[in-house]
PDB file of N, CA and C in Angstrom:
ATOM      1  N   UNK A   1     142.722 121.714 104.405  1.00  0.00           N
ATOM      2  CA  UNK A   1     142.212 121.084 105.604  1.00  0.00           C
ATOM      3  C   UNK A   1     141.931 122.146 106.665  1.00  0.00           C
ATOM      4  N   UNK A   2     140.815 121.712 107.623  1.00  0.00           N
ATOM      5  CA  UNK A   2     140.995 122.874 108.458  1.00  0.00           C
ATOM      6  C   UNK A   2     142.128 122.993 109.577  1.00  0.00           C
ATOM      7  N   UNK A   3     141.981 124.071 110.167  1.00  0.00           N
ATOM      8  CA  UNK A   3     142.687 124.594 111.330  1.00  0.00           C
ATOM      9  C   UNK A   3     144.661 125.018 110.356  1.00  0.00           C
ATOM     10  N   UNK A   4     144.581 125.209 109.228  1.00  0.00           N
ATOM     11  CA  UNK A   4     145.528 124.877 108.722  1.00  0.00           C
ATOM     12  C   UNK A   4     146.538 124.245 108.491  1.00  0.00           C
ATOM     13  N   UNK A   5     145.796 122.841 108.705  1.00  0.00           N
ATOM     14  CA  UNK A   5     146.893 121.719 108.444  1.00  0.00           C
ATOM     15  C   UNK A   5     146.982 120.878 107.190  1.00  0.00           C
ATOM     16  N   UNK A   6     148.057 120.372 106.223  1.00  0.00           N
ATOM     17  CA  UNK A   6     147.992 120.158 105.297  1.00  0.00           C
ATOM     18  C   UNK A   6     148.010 118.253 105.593  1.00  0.00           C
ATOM     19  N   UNK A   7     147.436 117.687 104.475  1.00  0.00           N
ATOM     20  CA  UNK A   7     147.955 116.214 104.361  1.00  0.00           C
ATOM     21  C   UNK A   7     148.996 115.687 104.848  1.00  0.00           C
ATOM     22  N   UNK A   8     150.347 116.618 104.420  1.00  0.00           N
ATOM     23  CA  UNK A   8     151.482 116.046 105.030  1.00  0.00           C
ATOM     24  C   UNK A   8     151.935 116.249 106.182  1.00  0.00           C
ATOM     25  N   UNK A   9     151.197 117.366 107.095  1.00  0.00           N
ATOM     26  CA  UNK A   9     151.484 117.835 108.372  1.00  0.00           C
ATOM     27  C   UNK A   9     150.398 116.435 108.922  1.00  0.00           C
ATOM     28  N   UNK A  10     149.371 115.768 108.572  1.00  0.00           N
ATOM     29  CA  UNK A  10     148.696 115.197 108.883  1.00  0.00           C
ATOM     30  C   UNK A  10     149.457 113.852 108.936  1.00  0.00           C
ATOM     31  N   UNK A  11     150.199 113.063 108.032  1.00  0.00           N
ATOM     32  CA  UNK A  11     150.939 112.348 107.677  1.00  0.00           C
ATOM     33  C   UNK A  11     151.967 112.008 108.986  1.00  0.00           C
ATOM     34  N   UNK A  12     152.539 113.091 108.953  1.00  0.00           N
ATOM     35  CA  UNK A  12     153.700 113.655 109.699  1.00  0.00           C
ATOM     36  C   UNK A  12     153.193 113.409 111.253  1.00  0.00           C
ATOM     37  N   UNK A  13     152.255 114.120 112.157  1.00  0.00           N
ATOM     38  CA  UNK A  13     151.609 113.645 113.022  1.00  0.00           C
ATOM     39  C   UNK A  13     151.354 112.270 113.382  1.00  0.00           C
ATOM     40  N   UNK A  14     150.836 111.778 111.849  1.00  0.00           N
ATOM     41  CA  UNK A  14     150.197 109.986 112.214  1.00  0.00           C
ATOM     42  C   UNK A  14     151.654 109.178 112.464  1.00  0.00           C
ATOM     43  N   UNK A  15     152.204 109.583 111.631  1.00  0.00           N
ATOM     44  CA  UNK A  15     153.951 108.692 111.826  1.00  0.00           C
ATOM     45  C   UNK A  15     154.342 109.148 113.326  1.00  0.00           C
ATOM     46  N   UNK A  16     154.422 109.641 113.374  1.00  0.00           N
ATOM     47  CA  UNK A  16     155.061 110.625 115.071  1.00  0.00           C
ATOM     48  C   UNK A  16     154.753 109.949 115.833  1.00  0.00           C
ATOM     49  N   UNK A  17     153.108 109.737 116.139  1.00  0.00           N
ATOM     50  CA  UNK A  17     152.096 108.954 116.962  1.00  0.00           C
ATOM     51  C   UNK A  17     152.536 107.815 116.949  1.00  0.00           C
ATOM     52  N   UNK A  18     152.618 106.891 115.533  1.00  0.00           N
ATOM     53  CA  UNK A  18     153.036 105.689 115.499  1.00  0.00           C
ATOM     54  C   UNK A  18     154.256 105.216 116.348  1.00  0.00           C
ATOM     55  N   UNK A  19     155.031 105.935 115.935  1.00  0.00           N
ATOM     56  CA  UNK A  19     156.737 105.634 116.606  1.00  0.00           C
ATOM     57  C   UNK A  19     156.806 106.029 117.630  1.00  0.00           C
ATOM     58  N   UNK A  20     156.200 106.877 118.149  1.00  0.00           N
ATOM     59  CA  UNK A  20     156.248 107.581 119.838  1.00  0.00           C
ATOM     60  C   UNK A  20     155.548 106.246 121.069  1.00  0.00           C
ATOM     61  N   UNK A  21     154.518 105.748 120.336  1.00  0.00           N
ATOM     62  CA  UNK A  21     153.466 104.781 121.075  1.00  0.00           C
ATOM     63  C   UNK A  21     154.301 103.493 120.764  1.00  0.00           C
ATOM     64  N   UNK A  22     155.462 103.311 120.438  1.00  0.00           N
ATOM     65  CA  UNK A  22     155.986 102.094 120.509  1.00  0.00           C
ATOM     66  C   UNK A  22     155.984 100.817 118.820  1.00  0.00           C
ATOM     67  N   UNK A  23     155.294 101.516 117.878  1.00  0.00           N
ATOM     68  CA  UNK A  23     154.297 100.943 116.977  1.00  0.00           C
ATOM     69  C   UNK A  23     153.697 100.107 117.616  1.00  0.00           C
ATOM     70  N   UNK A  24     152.952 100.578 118.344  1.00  0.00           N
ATOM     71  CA  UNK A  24     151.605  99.719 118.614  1.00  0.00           C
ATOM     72  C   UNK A  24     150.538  99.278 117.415  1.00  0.00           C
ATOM     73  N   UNK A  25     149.732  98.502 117.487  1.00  0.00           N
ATOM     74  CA  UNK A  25     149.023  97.944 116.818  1.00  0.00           C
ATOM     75  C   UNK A  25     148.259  99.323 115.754  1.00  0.00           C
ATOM     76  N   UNK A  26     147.741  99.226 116.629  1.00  0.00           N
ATOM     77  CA  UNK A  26     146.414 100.695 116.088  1.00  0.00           C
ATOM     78  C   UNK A  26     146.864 101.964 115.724  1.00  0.00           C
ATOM     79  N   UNK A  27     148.390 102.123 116.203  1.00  0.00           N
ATOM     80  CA  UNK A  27     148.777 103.366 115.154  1.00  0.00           C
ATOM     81  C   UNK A  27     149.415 103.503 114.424  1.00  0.00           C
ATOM     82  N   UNK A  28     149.939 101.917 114.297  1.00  0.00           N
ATOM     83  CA  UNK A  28     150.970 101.907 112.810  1.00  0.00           C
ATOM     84  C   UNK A  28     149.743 101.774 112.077  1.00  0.00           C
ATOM     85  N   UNK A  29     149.184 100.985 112.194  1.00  0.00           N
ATOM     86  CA  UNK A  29     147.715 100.460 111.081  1.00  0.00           C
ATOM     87  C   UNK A  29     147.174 101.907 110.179  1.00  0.00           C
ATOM     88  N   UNK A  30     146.909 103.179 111.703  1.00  0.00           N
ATOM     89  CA  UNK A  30     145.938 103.822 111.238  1.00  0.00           C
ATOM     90  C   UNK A  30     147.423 104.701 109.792  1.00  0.00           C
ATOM     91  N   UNK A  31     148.220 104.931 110.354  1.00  0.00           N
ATOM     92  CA  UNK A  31     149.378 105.618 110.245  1.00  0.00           C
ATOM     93  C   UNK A  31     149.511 105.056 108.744  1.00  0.00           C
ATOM     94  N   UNK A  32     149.664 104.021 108.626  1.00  0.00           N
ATOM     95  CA  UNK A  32     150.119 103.049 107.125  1.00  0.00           C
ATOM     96  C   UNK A  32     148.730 103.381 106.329  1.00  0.00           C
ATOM     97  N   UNK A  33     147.774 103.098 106.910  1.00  0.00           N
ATOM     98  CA  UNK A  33     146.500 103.571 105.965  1.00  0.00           C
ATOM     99  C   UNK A  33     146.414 104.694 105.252  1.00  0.00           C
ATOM    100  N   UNK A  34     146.514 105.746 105.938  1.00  0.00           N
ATOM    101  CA  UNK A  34     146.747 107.476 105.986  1.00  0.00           C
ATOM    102  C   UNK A  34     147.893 107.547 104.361  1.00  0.00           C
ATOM    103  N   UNK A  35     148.951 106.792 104.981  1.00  0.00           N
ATOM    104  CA  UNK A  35     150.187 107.290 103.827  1.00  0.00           C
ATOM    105  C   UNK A  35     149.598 106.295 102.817  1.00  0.00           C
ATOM    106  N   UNK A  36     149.482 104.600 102.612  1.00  0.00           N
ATOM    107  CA  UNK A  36     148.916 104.113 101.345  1.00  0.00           C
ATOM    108  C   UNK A  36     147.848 105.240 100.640  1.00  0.00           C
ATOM    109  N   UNK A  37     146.695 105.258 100.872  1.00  0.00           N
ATOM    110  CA  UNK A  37     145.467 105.784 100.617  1.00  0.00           C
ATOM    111  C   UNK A  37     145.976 106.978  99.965  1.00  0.00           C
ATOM    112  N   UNK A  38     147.165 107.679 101.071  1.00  0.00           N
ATOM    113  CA  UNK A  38     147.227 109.583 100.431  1.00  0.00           C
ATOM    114  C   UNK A  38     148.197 109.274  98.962  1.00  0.00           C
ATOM    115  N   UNK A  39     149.158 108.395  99.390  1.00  0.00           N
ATOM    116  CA  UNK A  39     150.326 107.986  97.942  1.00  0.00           C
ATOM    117  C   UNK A  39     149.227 107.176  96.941  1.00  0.00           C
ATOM    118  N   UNK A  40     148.076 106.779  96.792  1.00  0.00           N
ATOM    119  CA  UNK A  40     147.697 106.068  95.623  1.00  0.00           C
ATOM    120  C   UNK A  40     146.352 106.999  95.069  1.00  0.00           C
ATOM    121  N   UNK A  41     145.557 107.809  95.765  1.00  0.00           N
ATOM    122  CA  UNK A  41     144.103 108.320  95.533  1.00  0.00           C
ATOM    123  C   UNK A  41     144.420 108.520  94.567  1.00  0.00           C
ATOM    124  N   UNK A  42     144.643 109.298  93.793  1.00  0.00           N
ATOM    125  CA  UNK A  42     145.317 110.098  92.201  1.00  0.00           C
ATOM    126  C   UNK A  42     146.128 109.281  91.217  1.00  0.00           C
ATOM    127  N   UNK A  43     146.174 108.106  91.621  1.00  0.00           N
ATOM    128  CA  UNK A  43     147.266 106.594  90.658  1.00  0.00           C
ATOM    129  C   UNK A  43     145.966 106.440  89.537  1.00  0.00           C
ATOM    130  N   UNK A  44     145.138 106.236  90.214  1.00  0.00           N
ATOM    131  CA  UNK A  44     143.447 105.549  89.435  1.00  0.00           C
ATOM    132  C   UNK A  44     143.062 106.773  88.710  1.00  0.00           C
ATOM    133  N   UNK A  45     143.263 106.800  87.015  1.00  0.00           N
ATOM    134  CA  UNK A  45     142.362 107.486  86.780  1.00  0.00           C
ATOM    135  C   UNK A  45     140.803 107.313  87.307  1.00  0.00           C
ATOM    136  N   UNK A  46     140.291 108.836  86.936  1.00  0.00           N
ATOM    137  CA  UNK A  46     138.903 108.722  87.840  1.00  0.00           C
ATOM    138  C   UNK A  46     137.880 108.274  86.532  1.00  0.00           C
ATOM    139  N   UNK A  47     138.145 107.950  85.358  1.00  0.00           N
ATOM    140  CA  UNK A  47     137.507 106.938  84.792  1.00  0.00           C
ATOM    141  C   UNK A  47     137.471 105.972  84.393  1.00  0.00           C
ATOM    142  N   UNK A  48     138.787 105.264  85.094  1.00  0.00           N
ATOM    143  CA  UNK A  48     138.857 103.655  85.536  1.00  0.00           C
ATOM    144  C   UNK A  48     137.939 103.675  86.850  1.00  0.00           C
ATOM    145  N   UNK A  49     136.563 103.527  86.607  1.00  0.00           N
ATOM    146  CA  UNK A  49     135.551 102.902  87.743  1.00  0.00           C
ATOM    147  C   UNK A  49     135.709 101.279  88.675  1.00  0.00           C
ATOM    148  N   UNK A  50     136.514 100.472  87.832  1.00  0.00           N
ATOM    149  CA  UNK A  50     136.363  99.259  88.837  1.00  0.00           C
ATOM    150  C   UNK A  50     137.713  99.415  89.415  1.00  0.00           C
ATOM    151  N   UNK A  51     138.932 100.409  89.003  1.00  0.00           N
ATOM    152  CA  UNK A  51     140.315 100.371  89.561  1.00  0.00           C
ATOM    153  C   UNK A  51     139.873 101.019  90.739  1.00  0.00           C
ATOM    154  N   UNK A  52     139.267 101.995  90.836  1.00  0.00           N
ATOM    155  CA  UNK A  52     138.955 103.072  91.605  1.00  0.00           C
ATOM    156  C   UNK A  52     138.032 102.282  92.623  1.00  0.00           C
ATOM    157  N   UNK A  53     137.168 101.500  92.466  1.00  0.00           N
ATOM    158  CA  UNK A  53     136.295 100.446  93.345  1.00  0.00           C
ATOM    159  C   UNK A  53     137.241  99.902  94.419  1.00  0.00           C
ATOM    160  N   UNK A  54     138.226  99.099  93.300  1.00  0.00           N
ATOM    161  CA  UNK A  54     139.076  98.099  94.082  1.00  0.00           C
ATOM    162  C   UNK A  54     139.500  99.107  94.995  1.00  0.00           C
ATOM    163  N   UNK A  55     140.299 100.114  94.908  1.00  0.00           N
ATOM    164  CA  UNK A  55     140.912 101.266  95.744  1.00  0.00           C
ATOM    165  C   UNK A  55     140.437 101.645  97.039  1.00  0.00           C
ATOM    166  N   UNK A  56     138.857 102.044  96.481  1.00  0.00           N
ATOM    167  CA  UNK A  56     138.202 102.393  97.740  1.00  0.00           C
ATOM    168  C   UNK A  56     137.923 101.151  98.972  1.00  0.00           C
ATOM    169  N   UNK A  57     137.286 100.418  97.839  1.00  0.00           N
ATOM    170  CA  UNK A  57     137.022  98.956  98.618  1.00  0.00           C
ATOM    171  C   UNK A  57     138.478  98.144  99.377  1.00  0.00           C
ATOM    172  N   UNK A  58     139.116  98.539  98.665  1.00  0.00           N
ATOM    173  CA  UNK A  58     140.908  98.041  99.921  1.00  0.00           C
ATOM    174  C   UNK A  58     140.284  98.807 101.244  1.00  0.00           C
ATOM    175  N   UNK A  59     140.368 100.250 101.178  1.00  0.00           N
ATOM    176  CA  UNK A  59     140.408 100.962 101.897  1.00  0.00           C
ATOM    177  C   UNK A  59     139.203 101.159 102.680  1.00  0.00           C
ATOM    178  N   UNK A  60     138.582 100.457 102.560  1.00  0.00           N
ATOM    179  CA  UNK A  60     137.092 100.430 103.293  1.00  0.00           C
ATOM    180  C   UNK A  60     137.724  99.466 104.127  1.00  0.00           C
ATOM    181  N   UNK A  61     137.661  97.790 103.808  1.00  0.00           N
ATOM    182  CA  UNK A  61     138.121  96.916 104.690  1.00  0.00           C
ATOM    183  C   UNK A  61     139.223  97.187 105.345  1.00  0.00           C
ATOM    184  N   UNK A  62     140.306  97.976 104.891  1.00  0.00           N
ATOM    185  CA  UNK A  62     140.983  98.896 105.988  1.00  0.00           C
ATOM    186  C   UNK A  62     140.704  98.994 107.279  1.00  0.00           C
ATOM    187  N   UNK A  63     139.592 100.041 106.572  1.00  0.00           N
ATOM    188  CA  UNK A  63     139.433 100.578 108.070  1.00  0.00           C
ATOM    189  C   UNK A  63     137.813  99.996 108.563  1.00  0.00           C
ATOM    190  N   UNK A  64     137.894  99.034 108.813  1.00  0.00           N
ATOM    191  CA  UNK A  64     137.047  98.529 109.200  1.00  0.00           C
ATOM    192  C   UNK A  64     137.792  97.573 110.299  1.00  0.00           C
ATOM    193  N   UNK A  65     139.024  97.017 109.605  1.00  0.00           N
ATOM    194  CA  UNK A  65     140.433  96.544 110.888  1.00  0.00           C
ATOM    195  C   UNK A  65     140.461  97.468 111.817  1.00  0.00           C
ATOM    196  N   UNK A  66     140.632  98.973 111.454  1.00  0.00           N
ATOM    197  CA  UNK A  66     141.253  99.936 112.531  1.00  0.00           C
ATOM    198  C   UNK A  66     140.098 100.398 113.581  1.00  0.00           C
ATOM    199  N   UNK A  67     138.890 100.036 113.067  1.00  0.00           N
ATOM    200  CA  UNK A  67     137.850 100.138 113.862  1.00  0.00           C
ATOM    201  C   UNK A  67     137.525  99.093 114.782  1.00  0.00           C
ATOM    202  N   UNK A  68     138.173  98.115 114.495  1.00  0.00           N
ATOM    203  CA  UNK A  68     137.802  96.996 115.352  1.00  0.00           C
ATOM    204  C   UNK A  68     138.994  96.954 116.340  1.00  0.00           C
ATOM    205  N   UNK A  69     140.576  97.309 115.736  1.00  0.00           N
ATOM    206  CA  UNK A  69     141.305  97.379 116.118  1.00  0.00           C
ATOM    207  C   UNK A  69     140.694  99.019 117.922  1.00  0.00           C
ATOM    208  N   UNK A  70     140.214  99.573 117.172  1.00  0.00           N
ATOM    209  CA  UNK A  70     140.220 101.079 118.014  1.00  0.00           C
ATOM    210  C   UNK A  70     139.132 100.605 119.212  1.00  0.00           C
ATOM    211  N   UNK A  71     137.927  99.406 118.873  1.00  0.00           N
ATOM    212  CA  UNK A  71     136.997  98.965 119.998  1.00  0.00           C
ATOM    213  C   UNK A  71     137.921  98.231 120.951  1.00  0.00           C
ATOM    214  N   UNK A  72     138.504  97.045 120.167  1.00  0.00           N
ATOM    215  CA  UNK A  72     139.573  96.233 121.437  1.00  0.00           C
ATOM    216  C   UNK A  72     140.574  97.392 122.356  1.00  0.00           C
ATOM    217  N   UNK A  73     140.963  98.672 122.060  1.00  0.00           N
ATOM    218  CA  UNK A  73     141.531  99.616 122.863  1.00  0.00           C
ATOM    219  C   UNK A  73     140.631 100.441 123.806  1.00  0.00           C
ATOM    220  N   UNK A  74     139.593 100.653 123.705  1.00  0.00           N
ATOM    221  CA  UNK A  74     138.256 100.846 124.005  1.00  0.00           C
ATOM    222  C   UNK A  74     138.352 100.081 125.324  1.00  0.00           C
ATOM    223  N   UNK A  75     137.980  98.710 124.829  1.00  0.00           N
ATOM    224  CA  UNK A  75     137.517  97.611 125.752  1.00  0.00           C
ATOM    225  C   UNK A  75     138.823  97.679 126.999  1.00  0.00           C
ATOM    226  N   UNK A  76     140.087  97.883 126.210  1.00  0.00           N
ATOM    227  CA  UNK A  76     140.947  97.821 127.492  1.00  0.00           C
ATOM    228  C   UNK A  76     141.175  98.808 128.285  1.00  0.00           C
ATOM    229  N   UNK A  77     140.831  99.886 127.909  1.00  0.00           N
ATOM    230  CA  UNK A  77     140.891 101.040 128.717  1.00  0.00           C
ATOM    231  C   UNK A  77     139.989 100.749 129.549  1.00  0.00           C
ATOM    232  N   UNK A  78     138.651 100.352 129.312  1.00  0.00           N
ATOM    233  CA  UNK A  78     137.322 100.449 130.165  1.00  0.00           C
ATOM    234  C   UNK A  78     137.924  99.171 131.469  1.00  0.00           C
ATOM    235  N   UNK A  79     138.684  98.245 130.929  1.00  0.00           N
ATOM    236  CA  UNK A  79     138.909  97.447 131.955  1.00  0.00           C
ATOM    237  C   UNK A  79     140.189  97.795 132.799  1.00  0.00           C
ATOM    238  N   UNK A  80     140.556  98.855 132.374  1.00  0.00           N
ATOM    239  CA  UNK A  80     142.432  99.089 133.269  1.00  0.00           C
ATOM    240  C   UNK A  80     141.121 100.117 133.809  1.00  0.00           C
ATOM    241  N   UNK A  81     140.305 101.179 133.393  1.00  0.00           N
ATOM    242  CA  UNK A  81     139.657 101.519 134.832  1.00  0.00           C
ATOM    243  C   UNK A  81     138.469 101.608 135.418  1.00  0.00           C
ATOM    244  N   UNK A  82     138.131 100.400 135.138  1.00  0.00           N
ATOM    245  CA  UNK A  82     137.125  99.623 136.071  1.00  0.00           C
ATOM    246  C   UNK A  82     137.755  98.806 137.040  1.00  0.00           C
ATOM    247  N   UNK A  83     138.722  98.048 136.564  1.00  0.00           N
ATOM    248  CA  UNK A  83     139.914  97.095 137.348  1.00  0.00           C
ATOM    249  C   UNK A  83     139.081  95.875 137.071  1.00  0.00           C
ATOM    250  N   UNK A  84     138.080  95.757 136.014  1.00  0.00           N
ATOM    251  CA  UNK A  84     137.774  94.531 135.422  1.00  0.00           C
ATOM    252  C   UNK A  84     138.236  93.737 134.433  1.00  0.00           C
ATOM    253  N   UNK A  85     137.943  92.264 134.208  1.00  0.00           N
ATOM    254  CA  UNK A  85     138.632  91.729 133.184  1.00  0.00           C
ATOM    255  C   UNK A  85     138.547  92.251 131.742  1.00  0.00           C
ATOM    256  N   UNK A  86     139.025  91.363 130.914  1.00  0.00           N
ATOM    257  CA  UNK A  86     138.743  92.294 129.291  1.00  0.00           C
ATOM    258  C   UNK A  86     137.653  92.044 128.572  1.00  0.00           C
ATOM    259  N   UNK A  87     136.751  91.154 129.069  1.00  0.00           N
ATOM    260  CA  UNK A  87     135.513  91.086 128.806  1.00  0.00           C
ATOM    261  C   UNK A  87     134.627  92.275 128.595  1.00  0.00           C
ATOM    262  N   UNK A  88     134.166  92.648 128.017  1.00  0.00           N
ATOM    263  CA  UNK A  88     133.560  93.792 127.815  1.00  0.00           C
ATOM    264  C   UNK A  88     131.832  93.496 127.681  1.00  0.00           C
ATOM    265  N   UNK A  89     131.042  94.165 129.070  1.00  0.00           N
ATOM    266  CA  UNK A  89     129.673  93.907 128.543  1.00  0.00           C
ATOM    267  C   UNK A  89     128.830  94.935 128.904  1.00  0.00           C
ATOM    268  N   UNK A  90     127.524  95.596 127.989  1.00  0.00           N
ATOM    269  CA  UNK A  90     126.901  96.591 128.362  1.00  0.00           C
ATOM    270  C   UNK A  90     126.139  97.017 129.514  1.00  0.00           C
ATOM    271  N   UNK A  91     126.586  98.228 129.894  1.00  0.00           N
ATOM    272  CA  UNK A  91     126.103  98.577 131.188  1.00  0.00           C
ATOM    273  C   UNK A  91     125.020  99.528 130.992  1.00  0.00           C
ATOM    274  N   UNK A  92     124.288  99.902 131.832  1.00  0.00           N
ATOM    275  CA  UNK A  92     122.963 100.477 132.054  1.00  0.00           C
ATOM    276  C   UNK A  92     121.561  99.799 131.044  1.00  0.00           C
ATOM    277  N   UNK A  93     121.379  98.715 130.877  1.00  0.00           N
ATOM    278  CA  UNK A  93     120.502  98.446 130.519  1.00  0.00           C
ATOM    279  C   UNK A  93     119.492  98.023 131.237  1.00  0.00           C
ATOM    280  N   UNK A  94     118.193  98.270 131.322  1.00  0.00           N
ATOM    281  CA  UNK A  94     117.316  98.064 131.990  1.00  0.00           C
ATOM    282  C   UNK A  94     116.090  97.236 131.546  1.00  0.00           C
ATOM    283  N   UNK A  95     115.556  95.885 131.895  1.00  0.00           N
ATOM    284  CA  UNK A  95     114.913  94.975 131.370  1.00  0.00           C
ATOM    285  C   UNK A  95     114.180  94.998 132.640  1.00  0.00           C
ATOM    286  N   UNK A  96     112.444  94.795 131.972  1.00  0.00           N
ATOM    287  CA  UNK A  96     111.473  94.037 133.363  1.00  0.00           C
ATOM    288  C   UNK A  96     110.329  93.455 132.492  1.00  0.00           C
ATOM    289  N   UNK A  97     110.043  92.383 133.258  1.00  0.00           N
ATOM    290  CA  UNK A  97     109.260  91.518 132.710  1.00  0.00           C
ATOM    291  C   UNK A  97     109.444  90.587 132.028  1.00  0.00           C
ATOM    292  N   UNK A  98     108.353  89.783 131.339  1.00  0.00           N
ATOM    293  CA  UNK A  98     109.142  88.619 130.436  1.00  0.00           C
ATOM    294  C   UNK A  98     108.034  89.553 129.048  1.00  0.00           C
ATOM    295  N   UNK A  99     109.078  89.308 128.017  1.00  0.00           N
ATOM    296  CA  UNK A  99     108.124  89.635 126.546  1.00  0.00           C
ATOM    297  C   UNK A  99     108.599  88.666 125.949  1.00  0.00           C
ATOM    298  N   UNK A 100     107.725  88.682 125.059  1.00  0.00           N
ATOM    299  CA  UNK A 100     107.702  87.492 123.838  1.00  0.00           C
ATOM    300  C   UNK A 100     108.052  87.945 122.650  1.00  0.00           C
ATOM    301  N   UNK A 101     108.715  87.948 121.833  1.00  0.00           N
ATOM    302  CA  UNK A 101     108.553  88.854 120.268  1.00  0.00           C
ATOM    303  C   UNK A 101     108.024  87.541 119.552  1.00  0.00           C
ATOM    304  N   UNK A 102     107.948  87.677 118.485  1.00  0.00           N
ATOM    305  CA  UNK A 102     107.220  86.634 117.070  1.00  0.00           C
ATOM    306  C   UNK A 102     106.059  86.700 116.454  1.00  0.00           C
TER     307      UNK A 102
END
C-alpha cells in the first residue's frame, strides 16, 4: 500500500476510528466492511466465478450503505454549519425562462 501502510495498519486505524467516534453509524459500518472483505477475499477460489460474484456483489451493496450512510453525514454537517434544518437542497443553481423539453 502506499505511504507504507499495510492492510492491517489499515484495519487497525478503521477499528481505532470506530471506537474513538463512539461506534457511530458510519464507522463501525465502514470499519466491519474493511475487516469482512480483508478476512474473506482469498476464501473464494478465483475459479469459483459465481462464489466470487456473490462476494463482490455482498460487498458492492455494502458499500453502497456506507455511501449513503457518508451523504446523510454530509447533509448534517452542511446543516450544523449553515444553522439550517436537515433538509438538504442544491445551492447555486441558476434557471431563467420557461423551456419545454419533449
Amino acid at each position: 500500500m502506499k505511504n507504507g501502510n499495510s492492510e492491517e495498519t489499515l484495519i487497525k486505524e478503521l477499528m481505532h476510528n470506530a471506537q474513538a467516534s463512539g461506534n457511530r453509524v458510519l464507522e463501525q459500518r465502514m470499519a466491519d466492511l474493511t475487516v469482512w472483505f480483508y478476512n474473506n477475499r482469498n476464501r473464494v477460489p478465483r475459479d469459483n466465478l459465481a462464489s466470487r460474484q456473490a462476494l463482490l456483489e455482498k460487498a458492492f451493496w455494502t458499500l453502497l450503505e456506507v455511501n449513503a450512510l457518508l451523504l446523510e453525514r454530509n447533509h448534517e454537517l452542511e446543516a450544523m454549519r449553515k444553522g439550517r434544518s436537515k433538509l438538504w437542497l442544491p445551492s447555486g443553481i441558476k434557471v431563467s425562462g420557461d423551456q419545454q423539453y419533449g
